[in-house]
Protein backbone atom coordinates (compact mmCIF):
# COMPACT_ATOMS: atom_id res chain seq x y z
CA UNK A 1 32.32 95.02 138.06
CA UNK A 2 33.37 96.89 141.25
CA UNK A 3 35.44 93.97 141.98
CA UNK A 4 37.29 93.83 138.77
CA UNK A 5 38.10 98.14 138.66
CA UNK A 6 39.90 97.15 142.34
CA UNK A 7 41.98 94.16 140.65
CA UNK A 8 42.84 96.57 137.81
CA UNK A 9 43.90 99.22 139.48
CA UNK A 10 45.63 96.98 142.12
CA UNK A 11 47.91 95.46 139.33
CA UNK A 12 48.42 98.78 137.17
CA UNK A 13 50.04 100.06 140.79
CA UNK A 14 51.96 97.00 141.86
CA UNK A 15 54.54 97.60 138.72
CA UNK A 16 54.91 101.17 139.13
CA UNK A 17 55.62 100.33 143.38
CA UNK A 18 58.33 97.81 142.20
CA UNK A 19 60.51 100.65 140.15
CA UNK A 20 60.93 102.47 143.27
CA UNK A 21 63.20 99.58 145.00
CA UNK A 22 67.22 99.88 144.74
CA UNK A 23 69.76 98.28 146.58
CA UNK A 24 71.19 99.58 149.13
CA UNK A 25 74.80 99.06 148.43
CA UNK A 26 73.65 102.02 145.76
CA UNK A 27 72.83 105.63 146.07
CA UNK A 28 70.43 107.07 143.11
CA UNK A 29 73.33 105.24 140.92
CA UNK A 30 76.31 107.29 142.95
CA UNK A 31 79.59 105.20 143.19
CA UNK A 32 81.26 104.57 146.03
CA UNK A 33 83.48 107.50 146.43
CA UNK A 34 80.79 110.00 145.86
CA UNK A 35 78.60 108.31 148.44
CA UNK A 36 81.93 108.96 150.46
CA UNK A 37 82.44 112.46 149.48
CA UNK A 38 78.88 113.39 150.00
CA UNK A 39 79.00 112.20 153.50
CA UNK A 40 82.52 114.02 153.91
CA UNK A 41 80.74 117.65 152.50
CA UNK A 42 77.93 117.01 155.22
CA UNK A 43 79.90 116.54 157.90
CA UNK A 44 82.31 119.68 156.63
CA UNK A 45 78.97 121.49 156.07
CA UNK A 46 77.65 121.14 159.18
CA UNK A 47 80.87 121.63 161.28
CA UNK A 48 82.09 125.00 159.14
CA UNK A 49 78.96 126.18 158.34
CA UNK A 50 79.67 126.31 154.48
CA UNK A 51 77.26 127.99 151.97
CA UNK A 52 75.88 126.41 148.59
CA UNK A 53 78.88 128.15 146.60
CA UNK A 54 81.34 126.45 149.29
CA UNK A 55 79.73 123.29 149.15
CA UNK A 56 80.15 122.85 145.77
CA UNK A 57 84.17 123.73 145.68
CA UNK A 58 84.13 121.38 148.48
CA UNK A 59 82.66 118.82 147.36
CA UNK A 60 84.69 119.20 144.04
CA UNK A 61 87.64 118.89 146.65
CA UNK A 62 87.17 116.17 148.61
CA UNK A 63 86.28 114.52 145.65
CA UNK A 64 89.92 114.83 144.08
CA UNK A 65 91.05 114.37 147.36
CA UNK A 66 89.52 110.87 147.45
CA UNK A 67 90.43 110.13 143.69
CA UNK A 68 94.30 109.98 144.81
CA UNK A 69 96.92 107.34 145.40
CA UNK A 70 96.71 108.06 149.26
CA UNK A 71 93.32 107.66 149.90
CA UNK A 72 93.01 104.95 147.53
CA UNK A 73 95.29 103.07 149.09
CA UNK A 74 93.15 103.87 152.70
CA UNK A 75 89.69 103.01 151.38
CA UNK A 76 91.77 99.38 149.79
CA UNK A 77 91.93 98.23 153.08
CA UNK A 78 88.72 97.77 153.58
CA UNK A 79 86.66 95.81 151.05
CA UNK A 80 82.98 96.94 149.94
CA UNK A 81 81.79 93.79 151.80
CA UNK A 82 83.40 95.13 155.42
CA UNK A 83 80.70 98.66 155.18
CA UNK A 84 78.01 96.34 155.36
CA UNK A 85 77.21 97.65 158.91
CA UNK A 86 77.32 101.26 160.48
CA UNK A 87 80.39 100.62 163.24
CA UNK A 88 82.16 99.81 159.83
CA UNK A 89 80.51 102.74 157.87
CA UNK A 90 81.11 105.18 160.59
CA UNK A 91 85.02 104.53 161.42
CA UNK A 92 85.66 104.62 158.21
CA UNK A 93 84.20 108.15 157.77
CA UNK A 94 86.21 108.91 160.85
CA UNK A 95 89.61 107.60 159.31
CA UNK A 96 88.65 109.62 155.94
CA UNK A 97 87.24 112.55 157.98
CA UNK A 98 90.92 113.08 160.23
CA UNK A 99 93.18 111.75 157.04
CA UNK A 100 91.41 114.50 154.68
CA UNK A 101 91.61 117.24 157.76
CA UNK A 102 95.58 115.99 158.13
CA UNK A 103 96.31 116.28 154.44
CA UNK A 104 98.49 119.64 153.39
CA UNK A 105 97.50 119.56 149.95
CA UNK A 106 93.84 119.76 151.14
CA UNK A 107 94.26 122.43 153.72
CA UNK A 108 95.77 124.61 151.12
CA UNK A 109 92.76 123.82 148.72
CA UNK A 110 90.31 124.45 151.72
CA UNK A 111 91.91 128.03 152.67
CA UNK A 112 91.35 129.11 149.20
CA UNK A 113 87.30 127.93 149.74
CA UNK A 114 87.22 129.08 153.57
CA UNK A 115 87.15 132.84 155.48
CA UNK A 116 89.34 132.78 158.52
CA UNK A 117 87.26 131.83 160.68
CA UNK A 118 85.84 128.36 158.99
CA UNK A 119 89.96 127.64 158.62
CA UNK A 120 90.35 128.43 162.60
CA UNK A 121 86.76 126.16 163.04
CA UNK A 122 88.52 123.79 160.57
CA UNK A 123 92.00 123.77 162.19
CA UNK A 124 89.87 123.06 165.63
CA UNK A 125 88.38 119.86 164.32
CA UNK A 126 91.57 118.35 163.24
CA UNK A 127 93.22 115.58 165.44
CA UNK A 128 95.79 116.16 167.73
């Protein structure tokens, strides 16, 4: 009997275990360019030390930002299949990361989000 409660509850667990798994091409059903903006806000977050309220218009920024002809055209180049690894994963945050910090349209977006000194943080962070 003891034996048979163990086989039960091992199989009534096993199915609820499996629902857990998702690829991990996917992020809680995100698609790409919100996986993309997400890391873009952290990175933003943690270099201008933004709040939740500036997060969110951020976010909402990069977002559009990403969305557009431009950057469309920069995340073509590389097909889903090339992000496979991190070298991969991490230049091309770089390349979005300087292009987004480059943009004009964005920097006026951002200095309506930012104080002064985020924009002179943010201004410090673009490349040269």
């Amino acid at each position: 009997m003891k034996k048979l409660l163990i086989l039960f509850f091992a199989l009534g667990v096993m199915p609820v275990m499996g629902q857990n798994i998702t690829p991990l091409n996917q992020s809680a059903g995100k698609s790409m360019l919100e996986v993309l903006a997400d890391d873009q806000v952290q990175i933003l977050t943690s270099r201008l030390n933004l709040n939740e309220k500036q997060q969110a218009q951020v976010s909402a920024l990069v977002l559009k930002s990403l969305k557009s002809a431009k950057f469309q055209k920069l995340l073509g180049v590389k097909g889903e299949g090339s992000l496979s690894n991190a070298d991969s994963i991490g230049t091309q945050s770089e390349k979005i990361q300087n292009t987004l910090l480059l943009d004009k349209d964005f920097q006026k977006d951002m200095s309506s989000v930012l104080d002064d000194k985020q924009m002179e943080t943010m201004k410090d962070y673009m490349p040269k």
